[in-house]
PDB file of N, CA and C in Angstrom:
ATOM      1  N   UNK A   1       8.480  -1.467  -0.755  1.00  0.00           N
ATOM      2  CA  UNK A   1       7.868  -2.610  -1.411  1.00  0.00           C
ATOM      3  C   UNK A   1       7.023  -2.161  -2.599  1.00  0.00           C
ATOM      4  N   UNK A   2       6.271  -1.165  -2.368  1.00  0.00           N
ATOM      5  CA  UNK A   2       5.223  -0.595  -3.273  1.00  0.00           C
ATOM      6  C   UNK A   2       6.249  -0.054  -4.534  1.00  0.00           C
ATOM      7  N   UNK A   3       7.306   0.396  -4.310  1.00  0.00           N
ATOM      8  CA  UNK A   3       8.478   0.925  -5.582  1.00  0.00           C
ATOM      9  C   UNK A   3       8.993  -0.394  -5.865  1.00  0.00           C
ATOM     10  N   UNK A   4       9.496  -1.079  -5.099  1.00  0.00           N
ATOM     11  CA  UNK A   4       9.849  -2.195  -5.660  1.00  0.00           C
ATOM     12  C   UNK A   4       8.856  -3.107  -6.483  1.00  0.00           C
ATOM     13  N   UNK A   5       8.162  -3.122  -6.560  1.00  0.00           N
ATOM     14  CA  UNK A   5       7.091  -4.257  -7.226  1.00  0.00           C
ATOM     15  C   UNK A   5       7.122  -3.071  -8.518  1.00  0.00           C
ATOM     16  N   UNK A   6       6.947  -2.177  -8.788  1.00  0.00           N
ATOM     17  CA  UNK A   6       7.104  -1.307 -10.108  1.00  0.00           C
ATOM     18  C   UNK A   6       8.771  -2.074 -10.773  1.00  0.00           C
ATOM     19  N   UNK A   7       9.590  -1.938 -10.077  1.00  0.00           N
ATOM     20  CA  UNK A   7      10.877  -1.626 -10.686  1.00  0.00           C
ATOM     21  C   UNK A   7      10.643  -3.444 -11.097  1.00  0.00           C
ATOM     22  N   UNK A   8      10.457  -4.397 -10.271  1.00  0.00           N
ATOM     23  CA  UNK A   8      10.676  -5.171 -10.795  1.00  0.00           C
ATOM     24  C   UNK A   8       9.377  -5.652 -11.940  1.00  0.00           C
ATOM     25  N   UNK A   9       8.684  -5.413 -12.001  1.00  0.00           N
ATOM     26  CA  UNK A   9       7.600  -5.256 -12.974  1.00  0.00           C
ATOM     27  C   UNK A   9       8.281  -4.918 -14.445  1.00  0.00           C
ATOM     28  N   UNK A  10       8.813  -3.718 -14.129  1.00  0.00           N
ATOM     29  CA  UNK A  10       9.443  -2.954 -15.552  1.00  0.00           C
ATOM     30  C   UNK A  10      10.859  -3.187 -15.822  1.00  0.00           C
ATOM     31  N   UNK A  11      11.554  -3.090 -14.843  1.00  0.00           N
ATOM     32  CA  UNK A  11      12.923  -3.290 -15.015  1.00  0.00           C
ATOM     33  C   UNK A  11      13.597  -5.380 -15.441  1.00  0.00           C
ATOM     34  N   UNK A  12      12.298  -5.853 -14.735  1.00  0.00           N
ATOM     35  CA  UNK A  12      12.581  -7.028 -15.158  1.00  0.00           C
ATOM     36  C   UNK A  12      12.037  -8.238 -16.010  1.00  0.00           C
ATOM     37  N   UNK A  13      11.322  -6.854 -16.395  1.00  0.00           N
ATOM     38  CA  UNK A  13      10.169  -7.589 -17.759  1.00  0.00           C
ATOM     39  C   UNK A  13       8.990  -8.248 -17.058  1.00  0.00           C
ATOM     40  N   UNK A  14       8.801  -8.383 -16.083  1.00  0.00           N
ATOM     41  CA  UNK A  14       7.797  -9.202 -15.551  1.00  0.00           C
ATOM     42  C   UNK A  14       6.096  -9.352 -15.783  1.00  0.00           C
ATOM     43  N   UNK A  15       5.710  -9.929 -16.050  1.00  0.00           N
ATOM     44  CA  UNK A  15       3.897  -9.448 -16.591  1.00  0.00           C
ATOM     45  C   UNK A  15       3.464  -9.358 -15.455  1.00  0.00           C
ATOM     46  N   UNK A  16       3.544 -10.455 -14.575  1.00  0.00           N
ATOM     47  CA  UNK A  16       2.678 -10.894 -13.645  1.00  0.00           C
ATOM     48  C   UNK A  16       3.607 -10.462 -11.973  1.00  0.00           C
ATOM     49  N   UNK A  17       3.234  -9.599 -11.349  1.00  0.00           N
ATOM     50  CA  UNK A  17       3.942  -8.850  -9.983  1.00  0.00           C
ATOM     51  C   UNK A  17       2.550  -8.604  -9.008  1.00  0.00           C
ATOM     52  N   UNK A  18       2.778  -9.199  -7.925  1.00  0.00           N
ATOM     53  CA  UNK A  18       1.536  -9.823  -7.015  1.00  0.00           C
ATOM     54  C   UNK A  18       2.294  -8.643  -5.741  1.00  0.00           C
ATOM     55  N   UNK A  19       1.357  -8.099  -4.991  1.00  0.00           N
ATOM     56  CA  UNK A  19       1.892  -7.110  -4.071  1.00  0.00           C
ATOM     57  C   UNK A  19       1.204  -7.341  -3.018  1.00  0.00           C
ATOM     58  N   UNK A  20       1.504  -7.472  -1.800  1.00  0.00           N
ATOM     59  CA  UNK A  20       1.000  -7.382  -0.560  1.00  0.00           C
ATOM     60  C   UNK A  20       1.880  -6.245   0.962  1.00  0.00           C
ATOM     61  N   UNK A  21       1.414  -5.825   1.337  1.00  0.00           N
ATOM     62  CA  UNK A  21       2.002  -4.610   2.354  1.00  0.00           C
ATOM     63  C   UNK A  21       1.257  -4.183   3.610  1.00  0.00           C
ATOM     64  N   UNK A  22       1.805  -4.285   4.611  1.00  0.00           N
ATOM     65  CA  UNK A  22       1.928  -4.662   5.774  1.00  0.00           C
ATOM     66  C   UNK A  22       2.102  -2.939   6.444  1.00  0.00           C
ATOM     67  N   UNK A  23       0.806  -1.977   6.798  1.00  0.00           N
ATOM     68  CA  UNK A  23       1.391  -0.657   7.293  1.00  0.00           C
ATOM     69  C   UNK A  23       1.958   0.163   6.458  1.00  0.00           C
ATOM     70  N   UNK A  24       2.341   0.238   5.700  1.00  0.00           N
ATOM     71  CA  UNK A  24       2.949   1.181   4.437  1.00  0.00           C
ATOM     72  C   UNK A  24       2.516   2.488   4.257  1.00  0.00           C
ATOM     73  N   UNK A  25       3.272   3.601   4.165  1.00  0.00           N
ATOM     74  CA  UNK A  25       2.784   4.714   3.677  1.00  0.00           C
ATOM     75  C   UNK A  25       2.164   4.888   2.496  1.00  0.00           C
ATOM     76  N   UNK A  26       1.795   6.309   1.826  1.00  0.00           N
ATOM     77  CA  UNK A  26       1.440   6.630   0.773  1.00  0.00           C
ATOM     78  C   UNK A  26       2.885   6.246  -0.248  1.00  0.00           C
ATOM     79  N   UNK A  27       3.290   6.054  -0.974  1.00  0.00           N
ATOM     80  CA  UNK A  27       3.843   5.954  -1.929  1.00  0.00           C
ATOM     81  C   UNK A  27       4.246   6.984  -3.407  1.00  0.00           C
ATOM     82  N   UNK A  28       2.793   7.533  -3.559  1.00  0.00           N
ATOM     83  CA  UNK A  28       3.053   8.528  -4.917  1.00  0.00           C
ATOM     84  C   UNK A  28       1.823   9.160  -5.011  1.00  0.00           C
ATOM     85  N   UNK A  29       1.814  10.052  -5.873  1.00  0.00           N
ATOM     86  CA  UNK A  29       0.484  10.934  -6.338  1.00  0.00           C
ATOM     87  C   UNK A  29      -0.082  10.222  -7.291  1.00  0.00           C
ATOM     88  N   UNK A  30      -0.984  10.917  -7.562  1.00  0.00           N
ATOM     89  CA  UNK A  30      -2.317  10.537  -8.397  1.00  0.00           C
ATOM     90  C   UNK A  30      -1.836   9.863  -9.705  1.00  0.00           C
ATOM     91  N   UNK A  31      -1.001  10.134 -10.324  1.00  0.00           N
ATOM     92  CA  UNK A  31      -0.686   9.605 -11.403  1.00  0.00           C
ATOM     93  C   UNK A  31       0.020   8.474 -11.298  1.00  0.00           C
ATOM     94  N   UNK A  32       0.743   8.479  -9.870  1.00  0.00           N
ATOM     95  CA  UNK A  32       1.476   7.295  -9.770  1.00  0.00           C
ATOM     96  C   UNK A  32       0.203   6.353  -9.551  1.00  0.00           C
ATOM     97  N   UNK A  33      -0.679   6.324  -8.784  1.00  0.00           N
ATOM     98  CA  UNK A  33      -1.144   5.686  -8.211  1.00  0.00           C
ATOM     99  C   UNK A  33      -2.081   4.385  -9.690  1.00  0.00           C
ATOM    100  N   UNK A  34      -2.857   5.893 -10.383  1.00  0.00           N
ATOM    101  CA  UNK A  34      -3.166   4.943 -11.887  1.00  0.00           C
ATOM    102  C   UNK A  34      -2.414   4.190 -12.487  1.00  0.00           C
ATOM    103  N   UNK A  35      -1.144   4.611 -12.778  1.00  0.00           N
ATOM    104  CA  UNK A  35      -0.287   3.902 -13.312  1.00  0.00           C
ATOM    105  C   UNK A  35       0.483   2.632 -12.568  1.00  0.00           C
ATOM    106  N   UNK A  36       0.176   2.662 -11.469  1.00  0.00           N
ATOM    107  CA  UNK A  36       0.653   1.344 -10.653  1.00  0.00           C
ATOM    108  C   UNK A  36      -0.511   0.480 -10.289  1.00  0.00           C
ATOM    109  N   UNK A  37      -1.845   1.501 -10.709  1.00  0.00           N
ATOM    110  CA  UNK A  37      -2.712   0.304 -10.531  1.00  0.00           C
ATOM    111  C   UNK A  37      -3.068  -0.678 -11.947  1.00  0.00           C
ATOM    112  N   UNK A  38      -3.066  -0.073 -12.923  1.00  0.00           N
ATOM    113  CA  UNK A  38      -2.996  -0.791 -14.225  1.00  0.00           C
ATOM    114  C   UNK A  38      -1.728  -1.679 -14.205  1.00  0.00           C
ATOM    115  N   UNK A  39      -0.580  -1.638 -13.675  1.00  0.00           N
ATOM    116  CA  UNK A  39       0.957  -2.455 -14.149  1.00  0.00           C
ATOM    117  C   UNK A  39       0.559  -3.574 -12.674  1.00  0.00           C
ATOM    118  N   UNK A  40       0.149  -3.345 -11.553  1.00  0.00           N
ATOM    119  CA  UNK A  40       0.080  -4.358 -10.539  1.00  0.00           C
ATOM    120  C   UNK A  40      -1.205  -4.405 -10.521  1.00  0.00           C
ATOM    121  N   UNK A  41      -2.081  -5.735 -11.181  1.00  0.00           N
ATOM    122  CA  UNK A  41      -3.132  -6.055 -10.362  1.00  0.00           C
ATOM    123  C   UNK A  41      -3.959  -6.649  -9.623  1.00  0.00           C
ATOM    124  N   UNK A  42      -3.015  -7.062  -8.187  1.00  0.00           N
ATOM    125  CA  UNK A  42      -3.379  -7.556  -7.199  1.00  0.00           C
ATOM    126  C   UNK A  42      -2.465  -7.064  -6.082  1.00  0.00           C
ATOM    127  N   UNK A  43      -2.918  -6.034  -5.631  1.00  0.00           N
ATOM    128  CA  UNK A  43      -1.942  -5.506  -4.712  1.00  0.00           C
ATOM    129  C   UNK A  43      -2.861  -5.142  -3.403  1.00  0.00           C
ATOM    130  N   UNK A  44      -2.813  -5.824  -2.152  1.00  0.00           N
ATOM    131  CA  UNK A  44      -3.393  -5.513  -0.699  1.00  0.00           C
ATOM    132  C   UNK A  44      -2.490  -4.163   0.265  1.00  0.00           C
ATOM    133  N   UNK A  45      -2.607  -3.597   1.035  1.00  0.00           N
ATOM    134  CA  UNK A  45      -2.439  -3.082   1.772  1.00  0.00           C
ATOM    135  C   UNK A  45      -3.286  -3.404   3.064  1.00  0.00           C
ATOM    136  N   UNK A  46      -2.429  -3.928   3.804  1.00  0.00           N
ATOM    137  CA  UNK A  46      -2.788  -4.635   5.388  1.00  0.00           C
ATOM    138  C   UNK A  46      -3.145  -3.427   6.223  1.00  0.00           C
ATOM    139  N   UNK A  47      -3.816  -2.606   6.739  1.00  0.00           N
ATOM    140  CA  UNK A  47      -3.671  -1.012   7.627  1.00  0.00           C
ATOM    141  C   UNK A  47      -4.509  -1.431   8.980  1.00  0.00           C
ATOM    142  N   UNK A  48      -3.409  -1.585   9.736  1.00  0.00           N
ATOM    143  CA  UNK A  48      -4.321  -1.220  11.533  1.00  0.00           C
ATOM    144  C   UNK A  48      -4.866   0.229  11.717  1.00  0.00           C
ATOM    145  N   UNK A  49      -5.835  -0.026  11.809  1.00  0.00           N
ATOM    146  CA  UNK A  49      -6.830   1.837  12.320  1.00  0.00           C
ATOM    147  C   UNK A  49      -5.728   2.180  13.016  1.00  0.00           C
ATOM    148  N   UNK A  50      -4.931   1.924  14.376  1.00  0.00           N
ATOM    149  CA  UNK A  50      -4.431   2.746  14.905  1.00  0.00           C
ATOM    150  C   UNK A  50      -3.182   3.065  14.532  1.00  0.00           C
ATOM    151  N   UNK A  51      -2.348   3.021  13.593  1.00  0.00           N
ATOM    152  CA  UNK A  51      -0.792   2.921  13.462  1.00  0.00           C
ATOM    153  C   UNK A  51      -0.796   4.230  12.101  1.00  0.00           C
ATOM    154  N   UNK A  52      -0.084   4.894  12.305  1.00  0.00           N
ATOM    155  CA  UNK A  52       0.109   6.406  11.983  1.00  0.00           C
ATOM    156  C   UNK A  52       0.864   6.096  10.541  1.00  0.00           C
ATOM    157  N   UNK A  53       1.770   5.450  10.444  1.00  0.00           N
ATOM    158  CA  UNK A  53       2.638   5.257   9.027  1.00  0.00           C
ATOM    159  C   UNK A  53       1.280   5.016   7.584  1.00  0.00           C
ATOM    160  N   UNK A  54       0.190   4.532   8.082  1.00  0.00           N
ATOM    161  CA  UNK A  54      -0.108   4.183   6.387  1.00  0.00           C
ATOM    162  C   UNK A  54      -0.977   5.935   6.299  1.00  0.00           C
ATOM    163  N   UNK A  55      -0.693   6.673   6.991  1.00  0.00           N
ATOM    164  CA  UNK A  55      -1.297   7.717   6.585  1.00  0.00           C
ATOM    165  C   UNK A  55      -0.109   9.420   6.451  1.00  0.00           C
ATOM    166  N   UNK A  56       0.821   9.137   6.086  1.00  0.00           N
ATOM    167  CA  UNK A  56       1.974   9.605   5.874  1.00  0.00           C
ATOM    168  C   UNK A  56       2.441   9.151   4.222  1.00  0.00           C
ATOM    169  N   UNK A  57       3.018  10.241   3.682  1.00  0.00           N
ATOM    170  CA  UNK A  57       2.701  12.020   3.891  1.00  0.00           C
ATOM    171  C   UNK A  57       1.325  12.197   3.931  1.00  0.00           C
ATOM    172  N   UNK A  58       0.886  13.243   4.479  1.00  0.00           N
ATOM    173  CA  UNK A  58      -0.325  13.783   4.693  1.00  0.00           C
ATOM    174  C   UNK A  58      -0.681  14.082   3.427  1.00  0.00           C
ATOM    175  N   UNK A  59      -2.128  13.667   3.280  1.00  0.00           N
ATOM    176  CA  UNK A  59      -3.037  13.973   2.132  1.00  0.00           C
ATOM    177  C   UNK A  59      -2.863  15.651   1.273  1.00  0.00           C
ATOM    178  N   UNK A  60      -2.691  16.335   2.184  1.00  0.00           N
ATOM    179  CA  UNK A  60      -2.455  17.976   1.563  1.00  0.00           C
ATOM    180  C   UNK A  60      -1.578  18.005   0.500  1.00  0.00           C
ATOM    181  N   UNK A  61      -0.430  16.767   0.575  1.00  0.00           N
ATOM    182  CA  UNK A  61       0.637  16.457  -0.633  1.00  0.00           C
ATOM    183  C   UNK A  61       0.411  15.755  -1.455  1.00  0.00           C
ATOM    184  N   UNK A  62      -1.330  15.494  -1.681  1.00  0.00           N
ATOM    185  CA  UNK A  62      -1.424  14.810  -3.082  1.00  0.00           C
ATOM    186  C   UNK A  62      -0.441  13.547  -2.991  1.00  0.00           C
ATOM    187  N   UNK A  63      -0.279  12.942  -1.947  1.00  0.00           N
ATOM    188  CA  UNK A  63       0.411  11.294  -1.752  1.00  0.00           C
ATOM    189  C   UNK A  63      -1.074  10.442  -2.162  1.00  0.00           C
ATOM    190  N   UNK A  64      -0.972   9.440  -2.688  1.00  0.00           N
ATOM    191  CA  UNK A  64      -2.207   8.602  -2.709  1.00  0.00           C
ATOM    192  C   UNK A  64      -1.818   7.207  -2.488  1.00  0.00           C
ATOM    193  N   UNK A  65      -2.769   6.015  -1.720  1.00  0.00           N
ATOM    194  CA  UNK A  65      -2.613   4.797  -1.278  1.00  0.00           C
ATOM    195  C   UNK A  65      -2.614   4.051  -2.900  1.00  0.00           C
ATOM    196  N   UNK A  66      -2.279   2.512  -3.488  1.00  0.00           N
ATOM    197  CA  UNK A  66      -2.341   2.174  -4.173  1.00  0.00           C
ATOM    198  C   UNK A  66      -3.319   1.044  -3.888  1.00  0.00           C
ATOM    199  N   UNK A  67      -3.687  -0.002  -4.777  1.00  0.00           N
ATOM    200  CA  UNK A  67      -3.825  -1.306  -4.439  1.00  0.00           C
ATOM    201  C   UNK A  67      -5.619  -1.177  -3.604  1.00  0.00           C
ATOM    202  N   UNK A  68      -6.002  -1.990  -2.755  1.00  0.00           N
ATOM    203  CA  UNK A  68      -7.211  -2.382  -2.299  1.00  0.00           C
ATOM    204  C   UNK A  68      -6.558  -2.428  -0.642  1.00  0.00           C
ATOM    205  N   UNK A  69      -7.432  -1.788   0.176  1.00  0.00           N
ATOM    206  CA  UNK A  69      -6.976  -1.430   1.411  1.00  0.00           C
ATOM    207  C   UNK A  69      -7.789  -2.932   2.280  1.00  0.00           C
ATOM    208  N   UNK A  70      -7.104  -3.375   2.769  1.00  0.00           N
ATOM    209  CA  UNK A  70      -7.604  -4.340   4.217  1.00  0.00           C
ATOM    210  C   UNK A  70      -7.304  -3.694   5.712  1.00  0.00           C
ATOM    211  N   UNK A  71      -8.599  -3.206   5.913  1.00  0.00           N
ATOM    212  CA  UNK A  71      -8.313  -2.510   7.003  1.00  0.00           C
ATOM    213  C   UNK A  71      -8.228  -3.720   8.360  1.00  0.00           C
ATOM    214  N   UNK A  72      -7.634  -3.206   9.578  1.00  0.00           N
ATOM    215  CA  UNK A  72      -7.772  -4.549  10.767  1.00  0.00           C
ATOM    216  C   UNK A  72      -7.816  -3.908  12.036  1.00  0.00           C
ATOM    217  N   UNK A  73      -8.584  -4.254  12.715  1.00  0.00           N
ATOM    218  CA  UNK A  73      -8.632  -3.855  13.923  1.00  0.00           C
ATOM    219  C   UNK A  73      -8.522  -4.270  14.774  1.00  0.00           C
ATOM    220  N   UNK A  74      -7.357  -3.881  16.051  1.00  0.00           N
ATOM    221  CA  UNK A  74      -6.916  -4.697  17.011  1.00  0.00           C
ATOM    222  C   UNK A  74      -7.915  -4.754  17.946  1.00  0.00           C
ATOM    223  N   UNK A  75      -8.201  -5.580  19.306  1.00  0.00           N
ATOM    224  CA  UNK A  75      -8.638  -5.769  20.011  1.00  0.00           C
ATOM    225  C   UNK A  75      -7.943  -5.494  21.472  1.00  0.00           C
ATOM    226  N   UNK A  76      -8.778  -5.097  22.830  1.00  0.00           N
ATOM    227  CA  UNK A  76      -8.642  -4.381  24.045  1.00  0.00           C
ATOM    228  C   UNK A  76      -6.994  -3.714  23.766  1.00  0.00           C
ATOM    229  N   UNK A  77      -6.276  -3.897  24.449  1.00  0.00           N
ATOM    230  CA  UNK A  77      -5.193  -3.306  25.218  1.00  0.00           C
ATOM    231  C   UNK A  77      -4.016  -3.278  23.923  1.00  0.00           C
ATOM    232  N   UNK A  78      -4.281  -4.465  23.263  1.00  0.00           N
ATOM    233  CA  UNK A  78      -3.234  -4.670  22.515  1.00  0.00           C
ATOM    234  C   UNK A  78      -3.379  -4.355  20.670  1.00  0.00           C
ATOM    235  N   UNK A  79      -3.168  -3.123  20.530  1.00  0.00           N
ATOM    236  CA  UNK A  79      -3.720  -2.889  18.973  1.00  0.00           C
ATOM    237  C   UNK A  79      -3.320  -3.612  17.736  1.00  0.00           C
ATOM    238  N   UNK A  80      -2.366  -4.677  17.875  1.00  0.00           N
ATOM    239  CA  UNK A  80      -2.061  -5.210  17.250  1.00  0.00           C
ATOM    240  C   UNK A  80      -2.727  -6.582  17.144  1.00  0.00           C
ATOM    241  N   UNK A  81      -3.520  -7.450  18.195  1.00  0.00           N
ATOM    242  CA  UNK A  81      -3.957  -7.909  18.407  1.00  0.00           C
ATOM    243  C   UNK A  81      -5.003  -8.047  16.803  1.00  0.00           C
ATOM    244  N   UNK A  82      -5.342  -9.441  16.357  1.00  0.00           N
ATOM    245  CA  UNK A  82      -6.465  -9.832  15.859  1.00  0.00           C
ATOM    246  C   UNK A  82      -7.275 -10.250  16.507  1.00  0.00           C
ATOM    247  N   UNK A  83      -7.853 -10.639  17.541  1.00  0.00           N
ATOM    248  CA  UNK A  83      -8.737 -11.301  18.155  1.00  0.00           C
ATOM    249  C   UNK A  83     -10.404 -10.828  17.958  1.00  0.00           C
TER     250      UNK A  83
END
């Protein structure tokens, strides 16, 4: 989603590309990350504390998150849970 909202941004002339993402990994390095934050700007990232994907690839690879993070935290038994 995070590549896609670029491609269609650029590839389809678009000014205006609104992003929202649900668990998502890192996406790109540092340069990507400036440059996708200037071309998209309104982009969320949804992240449950406990779910392992939005923190992949590991930081040591210079991967970086894009966008404004909404972190969420599940409740008792069920981590998915909003309550």
């Amino acid at each position: 989603a995070t590549l896609g909202a670029v491609s269609v941004s650029r590839n389809l002339n678009r000014s205006k590309v609104d992003l929202c993402t649900f668990g998502g990994p890192r996406a790109g390095q540092v340069r990507f990350r400036i440059n996708f934050n200037k071309l998209i700007k309104h982009c969320f990232r949804v992240v449950n504390q406990g779910d392992i994907v939005p923190h992949v690839p590991p930081l040591i690879m210079a991967f970086n998150h894009v966008g404004k993070e909404v972190n969420v935290k599940g409740a008792g038994d069920n981590p998915h849970s909003l309550e």
